[in-house]
Protein backbone atom coordinates (compact mmCIF):
# COMPACT_ATOMS: atom_id res chain seq x y z
CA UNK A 1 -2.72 -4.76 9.96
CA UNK A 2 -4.23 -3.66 6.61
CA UNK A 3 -1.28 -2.04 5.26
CA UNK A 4 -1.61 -2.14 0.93
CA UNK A 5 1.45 -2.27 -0.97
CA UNK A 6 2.37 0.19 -3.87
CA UNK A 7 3.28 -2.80 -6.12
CA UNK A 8 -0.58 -4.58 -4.86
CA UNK A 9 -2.06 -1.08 -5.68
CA UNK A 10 0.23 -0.83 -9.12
CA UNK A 11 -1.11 -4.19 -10.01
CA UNK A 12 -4.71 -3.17 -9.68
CA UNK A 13 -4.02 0.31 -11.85
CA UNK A 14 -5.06 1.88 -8.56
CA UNK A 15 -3.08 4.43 -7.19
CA UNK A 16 -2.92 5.42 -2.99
CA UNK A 17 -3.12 9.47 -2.11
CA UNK A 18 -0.16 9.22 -0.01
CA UNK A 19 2.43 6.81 0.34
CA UNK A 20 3.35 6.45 3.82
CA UNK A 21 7.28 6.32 4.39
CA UNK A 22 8.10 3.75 7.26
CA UNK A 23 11.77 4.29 7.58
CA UNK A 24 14.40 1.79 8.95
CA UNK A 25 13.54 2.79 12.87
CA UNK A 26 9.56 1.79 12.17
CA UNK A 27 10.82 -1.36 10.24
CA UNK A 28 12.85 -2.96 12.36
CA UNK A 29 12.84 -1.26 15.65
CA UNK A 30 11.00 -3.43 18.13
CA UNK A 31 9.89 0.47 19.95
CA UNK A 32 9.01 2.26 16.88
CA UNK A 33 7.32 -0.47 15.08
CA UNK A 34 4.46 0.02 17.61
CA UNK A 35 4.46 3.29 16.65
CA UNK A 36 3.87 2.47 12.97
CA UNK A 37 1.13 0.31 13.99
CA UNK A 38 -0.71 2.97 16.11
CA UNK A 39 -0.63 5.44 12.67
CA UNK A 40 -1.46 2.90 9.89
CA UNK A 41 -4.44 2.25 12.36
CA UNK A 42 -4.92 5.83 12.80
CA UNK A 43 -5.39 5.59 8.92
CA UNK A 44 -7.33 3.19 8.43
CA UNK A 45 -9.64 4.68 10.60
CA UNK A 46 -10.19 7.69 8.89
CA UNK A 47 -10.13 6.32 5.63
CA UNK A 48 -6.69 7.33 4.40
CA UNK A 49 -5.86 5.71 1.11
CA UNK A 50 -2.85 4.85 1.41
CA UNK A 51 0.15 2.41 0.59
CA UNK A 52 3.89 1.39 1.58
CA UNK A 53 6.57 0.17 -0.64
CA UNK A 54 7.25 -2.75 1.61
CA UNK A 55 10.67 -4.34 0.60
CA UNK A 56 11.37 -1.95 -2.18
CA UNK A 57 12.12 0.98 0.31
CA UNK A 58 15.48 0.38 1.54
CA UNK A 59 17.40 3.27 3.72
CA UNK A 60 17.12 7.41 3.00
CA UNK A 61 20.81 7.47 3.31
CA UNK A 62 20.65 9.63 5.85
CA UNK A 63 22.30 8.32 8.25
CA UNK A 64 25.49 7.95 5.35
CA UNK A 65 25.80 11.41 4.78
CA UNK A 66 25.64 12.70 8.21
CA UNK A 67 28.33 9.80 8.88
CA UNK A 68 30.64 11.96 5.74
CA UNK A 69 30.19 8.94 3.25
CA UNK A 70 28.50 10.98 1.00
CA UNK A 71 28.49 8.34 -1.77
CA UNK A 72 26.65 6.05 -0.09
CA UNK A 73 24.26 8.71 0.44
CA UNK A 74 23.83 9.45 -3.02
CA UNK A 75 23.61 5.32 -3.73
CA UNK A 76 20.74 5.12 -1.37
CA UNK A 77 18.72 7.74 -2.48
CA UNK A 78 18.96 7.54 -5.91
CA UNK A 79 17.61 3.93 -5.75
CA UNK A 80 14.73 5.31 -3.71
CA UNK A 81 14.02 7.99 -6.25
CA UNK A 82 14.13 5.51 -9.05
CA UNK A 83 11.35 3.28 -6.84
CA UNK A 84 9.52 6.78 -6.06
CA UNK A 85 9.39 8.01 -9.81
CA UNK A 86 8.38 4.51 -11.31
CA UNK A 87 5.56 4.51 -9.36
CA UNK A 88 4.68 8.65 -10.11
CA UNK A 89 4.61 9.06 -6.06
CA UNK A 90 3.71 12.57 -5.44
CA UNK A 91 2.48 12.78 -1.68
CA UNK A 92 4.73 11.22 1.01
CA UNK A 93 3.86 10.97 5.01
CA UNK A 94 6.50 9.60 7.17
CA UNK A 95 6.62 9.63 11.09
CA UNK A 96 10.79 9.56 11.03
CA UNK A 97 12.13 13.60 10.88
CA UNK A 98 15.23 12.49 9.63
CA UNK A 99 13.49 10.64 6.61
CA UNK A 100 11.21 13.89 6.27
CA UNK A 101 14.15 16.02 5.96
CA UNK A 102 16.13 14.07 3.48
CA UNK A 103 13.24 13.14 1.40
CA UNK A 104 11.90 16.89 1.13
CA UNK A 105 14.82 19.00 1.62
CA UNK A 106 18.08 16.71 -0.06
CA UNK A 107 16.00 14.31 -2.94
CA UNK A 108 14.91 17.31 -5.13
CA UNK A 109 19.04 18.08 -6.12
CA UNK A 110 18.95 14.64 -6.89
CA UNK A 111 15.76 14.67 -9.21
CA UNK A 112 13.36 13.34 -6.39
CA UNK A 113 10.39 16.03 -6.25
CA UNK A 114 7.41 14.92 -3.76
CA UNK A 115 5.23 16.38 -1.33
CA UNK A 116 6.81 15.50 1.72
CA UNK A 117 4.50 15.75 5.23
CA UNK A 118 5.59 14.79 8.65
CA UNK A 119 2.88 12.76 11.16
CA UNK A 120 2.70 15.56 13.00
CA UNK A 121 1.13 17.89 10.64
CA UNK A 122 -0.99 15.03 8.93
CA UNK A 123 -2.72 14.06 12.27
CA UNK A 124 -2.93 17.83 12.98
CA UNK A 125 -4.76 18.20 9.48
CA UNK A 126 -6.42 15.32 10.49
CA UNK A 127 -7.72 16.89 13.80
CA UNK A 128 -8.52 20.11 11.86
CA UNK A 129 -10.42 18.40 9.21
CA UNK A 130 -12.77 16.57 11.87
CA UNK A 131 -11.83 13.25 10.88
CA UNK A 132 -10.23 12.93 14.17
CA UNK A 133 -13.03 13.67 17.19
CA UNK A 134 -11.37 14.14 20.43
CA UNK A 135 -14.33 14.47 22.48
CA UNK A 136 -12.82 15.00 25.95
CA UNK A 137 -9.63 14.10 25.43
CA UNK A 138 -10.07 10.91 26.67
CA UNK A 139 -7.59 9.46 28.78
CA UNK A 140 -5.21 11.75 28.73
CA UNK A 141 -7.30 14.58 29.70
CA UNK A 142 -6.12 16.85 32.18
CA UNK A 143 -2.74 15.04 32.46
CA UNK A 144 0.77 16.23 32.15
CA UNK A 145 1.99 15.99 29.29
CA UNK A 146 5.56 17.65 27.96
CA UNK A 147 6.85 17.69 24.61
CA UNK A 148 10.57 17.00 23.07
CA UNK A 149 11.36 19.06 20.09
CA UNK A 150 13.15 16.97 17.70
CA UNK A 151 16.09 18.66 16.00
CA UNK A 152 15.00 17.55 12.02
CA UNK A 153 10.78 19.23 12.94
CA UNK A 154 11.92 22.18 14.69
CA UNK A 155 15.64 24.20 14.01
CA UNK A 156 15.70 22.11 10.68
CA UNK A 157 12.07 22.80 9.36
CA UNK A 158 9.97 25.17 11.57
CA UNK A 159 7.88 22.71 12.78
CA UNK A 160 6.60 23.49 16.18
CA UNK A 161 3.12 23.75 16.26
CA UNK A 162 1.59 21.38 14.95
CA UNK A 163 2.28 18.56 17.43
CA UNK A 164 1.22 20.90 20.18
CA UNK A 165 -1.93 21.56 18.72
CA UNK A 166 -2.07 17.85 18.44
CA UNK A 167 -1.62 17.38 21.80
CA UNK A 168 -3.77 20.10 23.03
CA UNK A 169 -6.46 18.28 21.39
CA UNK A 170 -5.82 15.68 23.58
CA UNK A 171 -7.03 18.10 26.23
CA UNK A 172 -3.98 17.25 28.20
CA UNK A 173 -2.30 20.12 30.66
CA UNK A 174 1.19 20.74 28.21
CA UNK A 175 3.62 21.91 30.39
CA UNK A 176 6.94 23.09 28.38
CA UNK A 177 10.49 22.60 29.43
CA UNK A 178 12.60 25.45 29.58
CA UNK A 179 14.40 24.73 26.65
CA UNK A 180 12.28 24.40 23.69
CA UNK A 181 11.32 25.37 20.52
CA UNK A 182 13.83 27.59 18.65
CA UNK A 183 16.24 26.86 22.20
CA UNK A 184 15.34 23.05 22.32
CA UNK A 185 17.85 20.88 23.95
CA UNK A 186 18.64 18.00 21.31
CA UNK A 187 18.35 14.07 22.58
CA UNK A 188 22.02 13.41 21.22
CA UNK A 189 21.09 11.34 18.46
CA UNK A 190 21.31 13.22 15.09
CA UNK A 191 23.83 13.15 13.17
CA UNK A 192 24.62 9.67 12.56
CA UNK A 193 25.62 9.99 16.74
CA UNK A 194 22.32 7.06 17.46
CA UNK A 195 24.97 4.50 15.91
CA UNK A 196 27.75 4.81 18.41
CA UNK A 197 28.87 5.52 21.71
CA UNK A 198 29.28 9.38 23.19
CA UNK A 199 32.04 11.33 23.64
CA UNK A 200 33.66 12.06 26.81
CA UNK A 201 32.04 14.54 28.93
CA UNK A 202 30.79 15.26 32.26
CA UNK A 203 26.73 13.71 31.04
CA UNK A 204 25.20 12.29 28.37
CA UNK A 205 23.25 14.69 26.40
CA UNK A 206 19.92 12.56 26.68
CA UNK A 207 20.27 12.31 30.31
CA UNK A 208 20.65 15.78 30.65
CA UNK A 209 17.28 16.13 28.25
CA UNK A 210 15.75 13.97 30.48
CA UNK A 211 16.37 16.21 33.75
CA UNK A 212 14.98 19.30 31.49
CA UNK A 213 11.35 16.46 30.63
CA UNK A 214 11.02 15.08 34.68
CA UNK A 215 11.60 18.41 35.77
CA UNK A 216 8.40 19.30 34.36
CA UNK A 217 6.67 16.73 36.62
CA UNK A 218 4.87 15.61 33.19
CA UNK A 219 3.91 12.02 33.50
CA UNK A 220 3.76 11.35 29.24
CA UNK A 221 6.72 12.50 28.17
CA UNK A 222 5.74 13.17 24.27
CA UNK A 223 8.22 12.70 20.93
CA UNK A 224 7.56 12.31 17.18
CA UNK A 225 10.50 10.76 16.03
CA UNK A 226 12.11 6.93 16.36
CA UNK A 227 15.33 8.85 17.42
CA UNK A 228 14.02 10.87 20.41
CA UNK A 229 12.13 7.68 21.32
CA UNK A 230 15.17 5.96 22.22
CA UNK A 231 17.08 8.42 23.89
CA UNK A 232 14.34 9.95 25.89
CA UNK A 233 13.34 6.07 26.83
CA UNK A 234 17.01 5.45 28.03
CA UNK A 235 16.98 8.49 29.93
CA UNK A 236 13.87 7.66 31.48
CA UNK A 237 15.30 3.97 32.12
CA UNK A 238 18.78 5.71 33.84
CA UNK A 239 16.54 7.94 36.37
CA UNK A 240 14.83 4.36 37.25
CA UNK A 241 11.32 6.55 36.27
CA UNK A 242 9.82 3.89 34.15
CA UNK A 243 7.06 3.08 36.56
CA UNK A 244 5.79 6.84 36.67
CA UNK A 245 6.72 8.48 33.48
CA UNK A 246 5.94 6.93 29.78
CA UNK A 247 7.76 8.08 26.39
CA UNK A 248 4.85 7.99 23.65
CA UNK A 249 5.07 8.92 19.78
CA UNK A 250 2.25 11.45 18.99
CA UNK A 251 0.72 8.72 16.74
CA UNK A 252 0.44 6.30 19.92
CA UNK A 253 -1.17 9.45 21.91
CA UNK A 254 -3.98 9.68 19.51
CA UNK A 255 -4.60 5.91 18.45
CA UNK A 256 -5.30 5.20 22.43
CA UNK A 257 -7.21 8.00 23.03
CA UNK A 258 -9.52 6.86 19.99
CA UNK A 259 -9.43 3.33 21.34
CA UNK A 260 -7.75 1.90 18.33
């Protein structure tokens, strides 16, 4: 993986356009870390300059304050900013909506300005700009294909476009669950609720997502976010489906239909 460091970059007075965020989920999660892979590839096969901080990025803190320990929060993410500013970051992609959110929305009270751009929208701009071809869609056209609104794109920023026009380049048939967009079921992990066990009830919230994705009779079932990943892919797991239905990242959709 040719993945530069901002400190290797620093060294050479050479500065990346955009520094892409990993997050702790694309770090250490054995699931999402394939998903990193597919987009740094993506990258690096469009020519992307770009760079990660390596072991000087350390948590968001979002998963603190959602949790109510707000100074932890504030501990975390000012020693990001401090890492950030040092190295005059200005452009930040990150495939994690939680880390989008806090980094764009929460970091500027704390003095942490940036440009801050979900995968999503980069591999739509991407798409857009031609540097992506999807001639054909490739293997995934003509198949079903549904996608999971993840709380942090959609209620939280007004993303909901752009990784359907991602997938509609794939040429795929994108079939819609009831609830989505603005009404989008959530996959019961936000809000610091991925760390523990669920409360009482008569289902689990990402089983009950899960009903909403098969009922669609989608074989891909499509997320952008480590988070959704999970739950959807334990959903999938409890309704014994893992034979007929996959849960891909957006990235992973486009890296194998380029053949990367």
């Amino acid at each position: 993986m040719n993945a530069p460091t901002m400190a290797d970059l620093a060294a050479k007075g050479e500065k990346p356009e955009v520094l892409f965020w990993v997050g702790c989920a694309g770090s250490f999660d054995d699931r999402a870390k394939r998903v990193t892979k597919a987009f740094v590839k993506i990258m690096n096969a469009v020519g992307t300059r770009f760079a990660v901080l390596s072991n000087e990025e350390t948590c968001t803190g979002d998963p603190a304050r959602r949790a109510g320990n707000e100074f932890l929060f504030q501990m975390q993410a000012m020693n990001n900013i401090q890492v950030l500013n040092g190295y005059d970051v200005k452009k930040i992609v990150t495939a994690c909506p939680h880390c989008f959110n806090t980094l764009k929305n929460e970091y500027p009270e704390l003095g942490g300005n940036y440009e801050v751009i979900h995968h999503s929208t980069f591999l739509q701009q991407l798409i857009n700009e031609g540097k992506i071809k999807l001639t054909g869609g490739g293997s995934f056209k003509g198949k079903k294909i549904t996608y999971h609104d993840s709380c942090y794109l959609g209620r939280a920023n007004n993303i909901y476009e752009a990784p359907r026009e991602v997938l509609q380049a794939l040429d795929a048939d994108l079939v819609e669950m009831k609830k989505c967009r603005t009404t989008g079921l959530r996959c019961g992990a936000g809000g610091a609720q991925m760390f523990k066990e669920p409360e009482k009830g008569n289902q689990d919230i990402n089983i009950a997502r899960t009903e909403d994705a098969l009922s669609t009779g989608a074989t891909t079932i499509a997320v952008a976010c480590p988070f959704c990943m999970t739950m959807m892919t334990d959903g999938v797991k409890n309704k014994e489906k893992e034979s007929s239905v996959q849960v891909k990242d957006l990235a992973e959709l486009i890296a194998e239909s380029q053949g990367l």
